[in-house]
N, C-alpha and C. Protein backbone atom coordinates (compact mmCIF):
# COMPACT_ATOMS: atom_id res chain seq x y z
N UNK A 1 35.65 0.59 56.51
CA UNK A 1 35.03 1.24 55.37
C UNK A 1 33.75 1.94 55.85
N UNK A 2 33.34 3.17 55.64
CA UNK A 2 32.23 4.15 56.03
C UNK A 2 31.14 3.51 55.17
N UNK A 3 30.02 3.59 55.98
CA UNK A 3 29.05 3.24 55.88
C UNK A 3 28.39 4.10 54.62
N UNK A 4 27.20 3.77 53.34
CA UNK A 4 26.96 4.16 52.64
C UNK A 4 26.01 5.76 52.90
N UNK A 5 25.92 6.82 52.49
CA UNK A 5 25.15 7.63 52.38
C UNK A 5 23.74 7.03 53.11
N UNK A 6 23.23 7.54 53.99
CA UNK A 6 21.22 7.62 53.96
C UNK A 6 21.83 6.57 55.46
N UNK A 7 22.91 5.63 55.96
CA UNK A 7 23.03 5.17 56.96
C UNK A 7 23.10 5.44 58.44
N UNK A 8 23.99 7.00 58.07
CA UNK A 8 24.19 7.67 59.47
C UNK A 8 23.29 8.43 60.27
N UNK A 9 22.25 8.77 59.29
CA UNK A 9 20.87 9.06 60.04
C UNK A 9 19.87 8.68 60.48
N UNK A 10 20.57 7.27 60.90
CA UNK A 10 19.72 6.80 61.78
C UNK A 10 19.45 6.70 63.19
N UNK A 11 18.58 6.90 63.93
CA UNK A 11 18.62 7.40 65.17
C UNK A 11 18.92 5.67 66.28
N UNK A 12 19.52 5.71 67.20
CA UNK A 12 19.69 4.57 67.82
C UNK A 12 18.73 4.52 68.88
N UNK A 13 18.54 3.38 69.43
CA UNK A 13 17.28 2.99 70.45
C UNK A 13 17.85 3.27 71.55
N UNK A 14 19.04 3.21 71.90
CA UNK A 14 19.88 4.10 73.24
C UNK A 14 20.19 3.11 74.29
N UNK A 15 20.01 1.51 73.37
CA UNK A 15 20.18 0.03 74.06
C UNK A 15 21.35 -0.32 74.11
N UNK A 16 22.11 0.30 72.87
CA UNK A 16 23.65 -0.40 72.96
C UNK A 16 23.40 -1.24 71.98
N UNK A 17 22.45 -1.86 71.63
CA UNK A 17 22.34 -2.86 71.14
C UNK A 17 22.67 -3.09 69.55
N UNK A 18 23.40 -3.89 68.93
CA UNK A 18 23.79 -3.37 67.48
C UNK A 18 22.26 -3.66 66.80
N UNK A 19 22.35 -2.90 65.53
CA UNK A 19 21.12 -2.92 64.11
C UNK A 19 21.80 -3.88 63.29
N UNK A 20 20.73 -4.41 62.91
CA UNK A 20 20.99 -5.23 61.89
C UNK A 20 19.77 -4.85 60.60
N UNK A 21 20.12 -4.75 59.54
CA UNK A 21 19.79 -4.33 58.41
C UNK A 21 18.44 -5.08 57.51
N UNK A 22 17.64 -5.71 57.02
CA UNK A 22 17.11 -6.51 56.43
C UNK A 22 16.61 -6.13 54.72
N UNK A 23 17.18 -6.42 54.14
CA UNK A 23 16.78 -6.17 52.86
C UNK A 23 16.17 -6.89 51.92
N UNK A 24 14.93 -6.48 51.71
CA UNK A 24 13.71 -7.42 50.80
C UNK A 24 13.51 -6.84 49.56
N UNK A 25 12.74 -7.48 49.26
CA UNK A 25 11.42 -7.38 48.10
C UNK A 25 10.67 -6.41 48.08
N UNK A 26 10.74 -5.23 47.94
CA UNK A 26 9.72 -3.88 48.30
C UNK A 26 8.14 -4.67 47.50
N UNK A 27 8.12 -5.40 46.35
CA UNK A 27 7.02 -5.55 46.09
C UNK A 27 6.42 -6.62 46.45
N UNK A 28 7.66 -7.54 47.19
CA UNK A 28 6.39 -8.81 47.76
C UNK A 28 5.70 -9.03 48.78
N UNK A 29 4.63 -9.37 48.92
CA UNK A 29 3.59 -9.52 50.01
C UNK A 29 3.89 -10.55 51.06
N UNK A 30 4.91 -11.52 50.42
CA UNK A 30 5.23 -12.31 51.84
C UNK A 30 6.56 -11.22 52.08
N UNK A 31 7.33 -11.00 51.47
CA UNK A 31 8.83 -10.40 51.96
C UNK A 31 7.72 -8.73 53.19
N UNK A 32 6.65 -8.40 52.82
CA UNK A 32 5.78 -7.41 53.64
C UNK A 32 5.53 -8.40 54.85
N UNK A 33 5.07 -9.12 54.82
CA UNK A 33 4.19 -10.00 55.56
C UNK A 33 5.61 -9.97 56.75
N UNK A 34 6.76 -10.26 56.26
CA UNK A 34 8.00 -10.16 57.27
C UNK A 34 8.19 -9.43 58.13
N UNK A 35 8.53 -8.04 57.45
CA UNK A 35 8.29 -7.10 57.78
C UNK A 35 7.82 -6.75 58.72
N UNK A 36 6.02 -6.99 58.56
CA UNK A 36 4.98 -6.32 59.53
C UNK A 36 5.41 -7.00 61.06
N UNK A 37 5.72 -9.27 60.63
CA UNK A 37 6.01 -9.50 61.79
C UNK A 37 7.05 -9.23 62.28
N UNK A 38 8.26 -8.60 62.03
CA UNK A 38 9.53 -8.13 62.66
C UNK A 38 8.80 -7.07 63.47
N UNK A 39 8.47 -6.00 63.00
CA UNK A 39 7.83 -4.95 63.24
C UNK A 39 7.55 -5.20 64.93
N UNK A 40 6.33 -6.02 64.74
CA UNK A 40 5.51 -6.56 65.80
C UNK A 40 6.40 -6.82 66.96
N UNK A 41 7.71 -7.83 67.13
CA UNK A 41 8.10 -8.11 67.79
C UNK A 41 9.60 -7.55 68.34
N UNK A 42 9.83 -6.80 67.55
CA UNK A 42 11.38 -5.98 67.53
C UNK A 42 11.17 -5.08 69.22
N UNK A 43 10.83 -5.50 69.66
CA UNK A 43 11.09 -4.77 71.32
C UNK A 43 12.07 -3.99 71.61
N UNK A 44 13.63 -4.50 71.30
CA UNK A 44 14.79 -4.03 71.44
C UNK A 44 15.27 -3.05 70.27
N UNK A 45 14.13 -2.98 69.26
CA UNK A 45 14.86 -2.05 68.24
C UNK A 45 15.66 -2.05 67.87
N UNK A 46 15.78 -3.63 67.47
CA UNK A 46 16.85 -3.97 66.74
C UNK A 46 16.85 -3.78 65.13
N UNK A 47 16.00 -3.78 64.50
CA UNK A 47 15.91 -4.04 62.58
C UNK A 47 15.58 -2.99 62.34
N UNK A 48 16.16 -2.81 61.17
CA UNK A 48 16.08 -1.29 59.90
C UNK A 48 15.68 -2.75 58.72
N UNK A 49 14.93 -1.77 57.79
CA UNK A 49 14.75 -1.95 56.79
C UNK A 49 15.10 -1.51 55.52
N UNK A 50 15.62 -2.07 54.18
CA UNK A 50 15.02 -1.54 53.07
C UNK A 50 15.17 -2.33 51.77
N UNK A 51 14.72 -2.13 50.79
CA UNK A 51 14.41 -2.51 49.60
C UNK A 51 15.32 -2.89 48.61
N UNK A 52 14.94 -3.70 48.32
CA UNK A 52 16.28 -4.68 47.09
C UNK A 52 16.35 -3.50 46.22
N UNK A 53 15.21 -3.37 45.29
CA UNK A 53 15.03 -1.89 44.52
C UNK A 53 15.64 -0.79 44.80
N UNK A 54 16.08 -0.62 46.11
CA UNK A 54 16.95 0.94 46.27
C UNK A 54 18.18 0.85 46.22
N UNK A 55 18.71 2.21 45.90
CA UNK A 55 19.97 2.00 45.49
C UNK A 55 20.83 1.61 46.74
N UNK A 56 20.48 1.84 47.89
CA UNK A 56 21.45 2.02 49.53
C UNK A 56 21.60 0.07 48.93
N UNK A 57 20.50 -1.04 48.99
CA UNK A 57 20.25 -2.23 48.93
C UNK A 57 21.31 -2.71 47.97
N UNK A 58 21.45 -1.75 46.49
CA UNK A 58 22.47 -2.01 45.64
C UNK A 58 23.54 -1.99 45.95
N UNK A 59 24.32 -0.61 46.57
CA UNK A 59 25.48 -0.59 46.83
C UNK A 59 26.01 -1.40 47.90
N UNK A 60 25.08 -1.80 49.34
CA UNK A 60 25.92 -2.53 49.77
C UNK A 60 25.80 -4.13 49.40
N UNK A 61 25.26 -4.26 48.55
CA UNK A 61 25.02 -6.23 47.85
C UNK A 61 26.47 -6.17 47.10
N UNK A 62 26.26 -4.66 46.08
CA UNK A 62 27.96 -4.81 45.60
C UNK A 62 29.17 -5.02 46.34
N UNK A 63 29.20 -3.92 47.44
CA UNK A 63 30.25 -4.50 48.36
C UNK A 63 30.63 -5.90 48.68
N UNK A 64 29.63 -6.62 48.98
CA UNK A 64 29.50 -7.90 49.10
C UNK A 64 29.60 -8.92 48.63
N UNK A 65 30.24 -8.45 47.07
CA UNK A 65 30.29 -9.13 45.63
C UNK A 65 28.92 -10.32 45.64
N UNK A 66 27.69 -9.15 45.56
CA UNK A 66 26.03 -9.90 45.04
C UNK A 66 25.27 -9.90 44.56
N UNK A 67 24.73 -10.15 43.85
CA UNK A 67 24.02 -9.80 43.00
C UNK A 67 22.98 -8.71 42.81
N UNK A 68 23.02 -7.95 42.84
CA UNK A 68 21.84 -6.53 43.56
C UNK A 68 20.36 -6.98 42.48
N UNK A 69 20.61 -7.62 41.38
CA UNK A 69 19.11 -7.61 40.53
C UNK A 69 18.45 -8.91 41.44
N UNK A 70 19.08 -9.88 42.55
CA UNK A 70 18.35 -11.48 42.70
C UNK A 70 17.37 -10.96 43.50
N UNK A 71 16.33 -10.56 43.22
CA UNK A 71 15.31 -10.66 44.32
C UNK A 71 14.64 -11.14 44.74
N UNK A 72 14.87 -12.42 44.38
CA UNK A 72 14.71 -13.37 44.88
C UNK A 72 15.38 -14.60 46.12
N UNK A 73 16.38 -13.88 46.61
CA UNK A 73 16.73 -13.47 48.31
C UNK A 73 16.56 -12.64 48.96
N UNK A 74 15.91 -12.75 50.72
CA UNK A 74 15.97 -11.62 51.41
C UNK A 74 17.67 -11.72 52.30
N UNK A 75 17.83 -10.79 52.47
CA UNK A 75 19.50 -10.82 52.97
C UNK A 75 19.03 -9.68 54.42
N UNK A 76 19.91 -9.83 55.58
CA UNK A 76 20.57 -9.16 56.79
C UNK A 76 21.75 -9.12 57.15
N UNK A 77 22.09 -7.76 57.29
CA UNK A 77 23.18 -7.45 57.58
C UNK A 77 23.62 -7.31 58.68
N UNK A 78 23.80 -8.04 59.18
CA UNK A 78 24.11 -8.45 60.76
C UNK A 78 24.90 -7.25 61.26
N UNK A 79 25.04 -6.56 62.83
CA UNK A 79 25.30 -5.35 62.92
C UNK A 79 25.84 -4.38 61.85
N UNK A 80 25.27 -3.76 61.00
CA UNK A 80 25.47 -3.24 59.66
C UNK A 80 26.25 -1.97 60.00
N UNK A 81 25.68 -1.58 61.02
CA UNK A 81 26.65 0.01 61.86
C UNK A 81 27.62 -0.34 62.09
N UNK A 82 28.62 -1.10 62.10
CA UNK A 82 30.04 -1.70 62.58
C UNK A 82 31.01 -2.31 61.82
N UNK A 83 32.01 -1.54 62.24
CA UNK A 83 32.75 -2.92 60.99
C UNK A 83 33.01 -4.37 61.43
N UNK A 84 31.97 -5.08 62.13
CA UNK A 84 31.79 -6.26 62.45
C UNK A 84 30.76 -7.03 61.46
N UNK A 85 30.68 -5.67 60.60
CA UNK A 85 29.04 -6.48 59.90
C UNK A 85 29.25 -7.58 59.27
N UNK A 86 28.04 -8.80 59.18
CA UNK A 86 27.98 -9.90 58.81
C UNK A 86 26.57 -9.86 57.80
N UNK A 87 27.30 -10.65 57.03
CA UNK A 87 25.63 -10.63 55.44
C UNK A 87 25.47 -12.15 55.59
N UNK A 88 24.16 -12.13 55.68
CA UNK A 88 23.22 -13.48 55.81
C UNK A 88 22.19 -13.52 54.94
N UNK A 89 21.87 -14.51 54.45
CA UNK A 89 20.79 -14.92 53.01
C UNK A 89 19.94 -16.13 52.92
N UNK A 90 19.33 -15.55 52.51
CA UNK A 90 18.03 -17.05 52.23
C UNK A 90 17.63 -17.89 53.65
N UNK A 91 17.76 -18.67 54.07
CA UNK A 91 17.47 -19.49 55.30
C UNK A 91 18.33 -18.92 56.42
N UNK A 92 19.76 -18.99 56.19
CA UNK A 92 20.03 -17.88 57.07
C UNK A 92 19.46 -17.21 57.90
N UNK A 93 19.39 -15.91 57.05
CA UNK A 93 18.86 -14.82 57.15
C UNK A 93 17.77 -14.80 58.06
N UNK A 94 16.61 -15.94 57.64
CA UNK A 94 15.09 -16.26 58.66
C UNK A 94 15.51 -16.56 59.57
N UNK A 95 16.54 -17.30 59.73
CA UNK A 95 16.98 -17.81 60.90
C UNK A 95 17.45 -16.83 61.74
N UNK A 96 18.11 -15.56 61.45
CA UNK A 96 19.03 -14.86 62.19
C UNK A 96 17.87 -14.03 62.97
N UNK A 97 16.79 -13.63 61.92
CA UNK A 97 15.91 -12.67 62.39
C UNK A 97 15.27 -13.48 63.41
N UNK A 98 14.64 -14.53 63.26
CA UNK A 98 14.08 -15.37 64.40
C UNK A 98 15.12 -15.23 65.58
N UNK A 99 16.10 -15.91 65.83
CA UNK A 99 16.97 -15.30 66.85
C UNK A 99 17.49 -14.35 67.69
N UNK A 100 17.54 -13.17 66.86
CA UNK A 100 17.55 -12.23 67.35
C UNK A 100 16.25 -11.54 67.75
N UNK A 101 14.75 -12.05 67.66
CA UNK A 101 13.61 -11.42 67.95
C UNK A 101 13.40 -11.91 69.65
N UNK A 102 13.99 -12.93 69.29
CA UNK A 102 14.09 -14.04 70.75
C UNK A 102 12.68 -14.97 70.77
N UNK A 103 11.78 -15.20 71.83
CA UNK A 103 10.76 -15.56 71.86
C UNK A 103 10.21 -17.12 71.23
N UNK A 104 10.34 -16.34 69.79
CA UNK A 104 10.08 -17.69 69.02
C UNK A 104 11.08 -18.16 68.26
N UNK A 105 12.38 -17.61 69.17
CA UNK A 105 13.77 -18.49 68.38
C UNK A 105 14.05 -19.57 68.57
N UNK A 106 13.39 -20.31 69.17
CA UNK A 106 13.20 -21.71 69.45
C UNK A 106 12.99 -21.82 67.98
N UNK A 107 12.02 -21.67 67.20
CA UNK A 107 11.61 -22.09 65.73
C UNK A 107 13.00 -22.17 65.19
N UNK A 108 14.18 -21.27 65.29
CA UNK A 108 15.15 -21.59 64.68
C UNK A 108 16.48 -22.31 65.08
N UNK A 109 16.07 -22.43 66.73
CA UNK A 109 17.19 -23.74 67.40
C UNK A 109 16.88 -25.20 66.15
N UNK A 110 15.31 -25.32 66.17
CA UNK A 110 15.29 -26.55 65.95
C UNK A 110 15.48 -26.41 64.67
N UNK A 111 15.17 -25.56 63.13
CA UNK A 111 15.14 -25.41 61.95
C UNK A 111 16.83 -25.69 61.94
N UNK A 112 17.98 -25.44 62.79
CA UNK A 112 19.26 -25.42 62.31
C UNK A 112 19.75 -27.10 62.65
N UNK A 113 19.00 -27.81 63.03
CA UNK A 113 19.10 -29.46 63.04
C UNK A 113 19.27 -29.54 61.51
N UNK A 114 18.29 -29.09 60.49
CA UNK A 114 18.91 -29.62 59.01
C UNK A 114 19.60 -28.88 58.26
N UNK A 115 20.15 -29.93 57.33
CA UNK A 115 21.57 -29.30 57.18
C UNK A 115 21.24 -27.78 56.09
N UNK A 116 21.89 -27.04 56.14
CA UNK A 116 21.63 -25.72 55.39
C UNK A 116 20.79 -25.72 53.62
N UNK A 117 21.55 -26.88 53.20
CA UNK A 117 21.21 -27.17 51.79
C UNK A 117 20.11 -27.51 52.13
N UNK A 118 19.44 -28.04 52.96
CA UNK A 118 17.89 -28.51 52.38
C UNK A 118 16.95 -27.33 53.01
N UNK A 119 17.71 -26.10 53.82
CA UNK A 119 17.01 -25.31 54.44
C UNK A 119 16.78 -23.86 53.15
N UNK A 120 18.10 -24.02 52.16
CA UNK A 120 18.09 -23.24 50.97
C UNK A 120 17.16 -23.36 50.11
N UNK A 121 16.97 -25.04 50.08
CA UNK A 121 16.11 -26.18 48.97
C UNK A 121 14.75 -25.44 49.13
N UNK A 122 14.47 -25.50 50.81
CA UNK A 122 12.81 -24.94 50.66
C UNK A 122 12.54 -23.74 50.67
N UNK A 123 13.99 -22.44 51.02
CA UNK A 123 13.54 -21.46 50.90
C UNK A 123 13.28 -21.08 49.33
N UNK A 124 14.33 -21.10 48.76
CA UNK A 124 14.33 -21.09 47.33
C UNK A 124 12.58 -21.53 46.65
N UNK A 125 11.90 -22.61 47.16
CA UNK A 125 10.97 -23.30 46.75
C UNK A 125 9.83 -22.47 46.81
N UNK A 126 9.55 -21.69 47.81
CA UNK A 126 9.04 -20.51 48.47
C UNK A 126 9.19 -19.46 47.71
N UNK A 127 10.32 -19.12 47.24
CA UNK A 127 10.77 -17.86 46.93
C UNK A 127 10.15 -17.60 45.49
N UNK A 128 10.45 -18.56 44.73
CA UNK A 128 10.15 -19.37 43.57
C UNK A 128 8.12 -18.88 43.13
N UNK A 129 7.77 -19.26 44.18
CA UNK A 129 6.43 -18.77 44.02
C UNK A 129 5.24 -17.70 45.14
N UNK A 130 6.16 -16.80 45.57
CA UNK A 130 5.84 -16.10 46.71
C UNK A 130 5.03 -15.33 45.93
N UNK A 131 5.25 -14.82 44.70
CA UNK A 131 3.95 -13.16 44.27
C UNK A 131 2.77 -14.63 44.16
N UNK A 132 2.91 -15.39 43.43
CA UNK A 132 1.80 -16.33 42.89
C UNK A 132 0.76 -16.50 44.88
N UNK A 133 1.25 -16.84 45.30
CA UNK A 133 0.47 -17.49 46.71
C UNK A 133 0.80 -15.49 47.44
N UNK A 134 1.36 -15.28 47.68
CA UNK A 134 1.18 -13.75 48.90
C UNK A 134 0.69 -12.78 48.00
N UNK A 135 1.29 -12.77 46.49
CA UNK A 135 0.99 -11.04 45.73
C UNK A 135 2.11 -10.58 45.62
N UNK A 136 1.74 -9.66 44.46
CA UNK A 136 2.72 -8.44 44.55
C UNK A 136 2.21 -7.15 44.38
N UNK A 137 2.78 -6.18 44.56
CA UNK A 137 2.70 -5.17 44.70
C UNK A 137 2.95 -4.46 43.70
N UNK A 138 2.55 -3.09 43.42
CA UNK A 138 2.74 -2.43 41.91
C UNK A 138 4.15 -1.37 42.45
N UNK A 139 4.11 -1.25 43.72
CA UNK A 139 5.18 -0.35 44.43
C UNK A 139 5.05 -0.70 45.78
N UNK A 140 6.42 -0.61 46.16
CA UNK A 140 6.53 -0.68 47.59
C UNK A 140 5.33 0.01 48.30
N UNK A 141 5.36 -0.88 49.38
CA UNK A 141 4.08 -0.15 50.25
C UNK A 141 4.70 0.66 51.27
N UNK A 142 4.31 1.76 51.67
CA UNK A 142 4.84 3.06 52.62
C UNK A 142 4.49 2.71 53.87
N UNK A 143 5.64 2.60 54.66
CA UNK A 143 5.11 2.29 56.39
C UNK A 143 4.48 3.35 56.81
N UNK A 144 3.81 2.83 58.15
CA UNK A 144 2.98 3.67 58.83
C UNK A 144 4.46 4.69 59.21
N UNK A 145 3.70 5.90 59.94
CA UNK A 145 3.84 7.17 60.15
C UNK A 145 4.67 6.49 61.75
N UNK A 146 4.42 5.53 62.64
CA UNK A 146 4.95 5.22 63.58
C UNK A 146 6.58 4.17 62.84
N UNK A 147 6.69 3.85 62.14
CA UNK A 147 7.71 3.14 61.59
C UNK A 147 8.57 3.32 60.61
N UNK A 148 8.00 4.46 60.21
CA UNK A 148 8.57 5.36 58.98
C UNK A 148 10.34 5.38 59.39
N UNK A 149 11.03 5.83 60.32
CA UNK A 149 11.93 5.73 60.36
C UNK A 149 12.89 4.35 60.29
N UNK A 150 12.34 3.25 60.43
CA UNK A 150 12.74 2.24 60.64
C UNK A 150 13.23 1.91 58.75
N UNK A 151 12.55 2.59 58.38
CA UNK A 151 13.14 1.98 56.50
C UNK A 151 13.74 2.97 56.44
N UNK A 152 14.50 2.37 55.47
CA UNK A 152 15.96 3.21 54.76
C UNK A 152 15.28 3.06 53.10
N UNK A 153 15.90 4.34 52.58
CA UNK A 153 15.95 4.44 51.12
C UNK A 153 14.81 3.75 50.31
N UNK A 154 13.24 4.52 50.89
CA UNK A 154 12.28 4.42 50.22
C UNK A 154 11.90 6.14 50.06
N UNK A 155 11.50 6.06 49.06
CA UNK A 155 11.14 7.34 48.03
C UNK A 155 10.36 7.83 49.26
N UNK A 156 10.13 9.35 49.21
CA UNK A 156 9.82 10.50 49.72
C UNK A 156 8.39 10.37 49.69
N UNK A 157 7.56 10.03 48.59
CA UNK A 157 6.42 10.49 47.84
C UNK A 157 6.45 9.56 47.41
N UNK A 158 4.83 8.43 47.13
CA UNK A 158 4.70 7.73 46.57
C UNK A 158 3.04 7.68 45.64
């Protein structure tokens, strides 16, 4: 199945290496806070970004038979350019990105010792009160001018 509109223009890092997708919270300050640290450590140019709020975020959650309004999961789409792609959520998901950043994927060797349900239990718990403790935002915040390409399907003009 072809990839949605706004996907194919994305430029590749020339690693071989597959993209994997991450789709947040455009207005939350921890789902940002992610972000910035993916950002930081993505060496291999591996992660794209974009926003629960956009429609690219909608259509492929539908594919996925998911809920496109819960935003209260962040989800990755594990090589999303391929038809190998894999959708990951909630603890997951932290987990996958930790792994694939490498470095400090140790944090998620040992986080996958408990069992998934209690790793849902605390993300959920988190999730639950993330604007209250990080903030929110009145609108997505616009990446820098060096990262700009890295998000998908954020408005032109803000």
């Amino acid at each position: 199945m072809p990839m949605p509109t706004g996907q194919q223009n994305i430029q590749s890092s020339g690693s071989g290496d597959p993209k994997h997708l991450i789709l947040y919270d455009g207005l939350c300050g921890l789902c940002n806070r992610l972000n910035q640290f993916v950002l930081k450590r993505d060496g291999r140019n591996l992660f794209r970004f974009a926003p629960l709020q956009g429609s690219l975020a909608r259509q492929l959650l539908l594919r996925e038979q998911r809920d496109p309004t819960d935003l209260d999961t962040v989800y990755v789409i594990a090589n999303y350019e391929t038809a190998d792609r894999r959708l990951h959520s909630k603890a997951a998901a932290i987990l996958f990105i930790l792994g694939a950043l490498g470095g400090i994927g140790s944090i998620a060797t040992i986080a996958r010792l408990f069992p998934q349900s209690f790793l849902n239990w605390a993300y959920d718990r988190v999730a639950r009160n993330r604007y209250r403790i990080f903030g929110k935002y009145a609108a997505c915040p616009i990446p820098t001018a060096q990262t700009r390409a890295k998000f998908l399907d954020l408005p032109q003009e803000q």
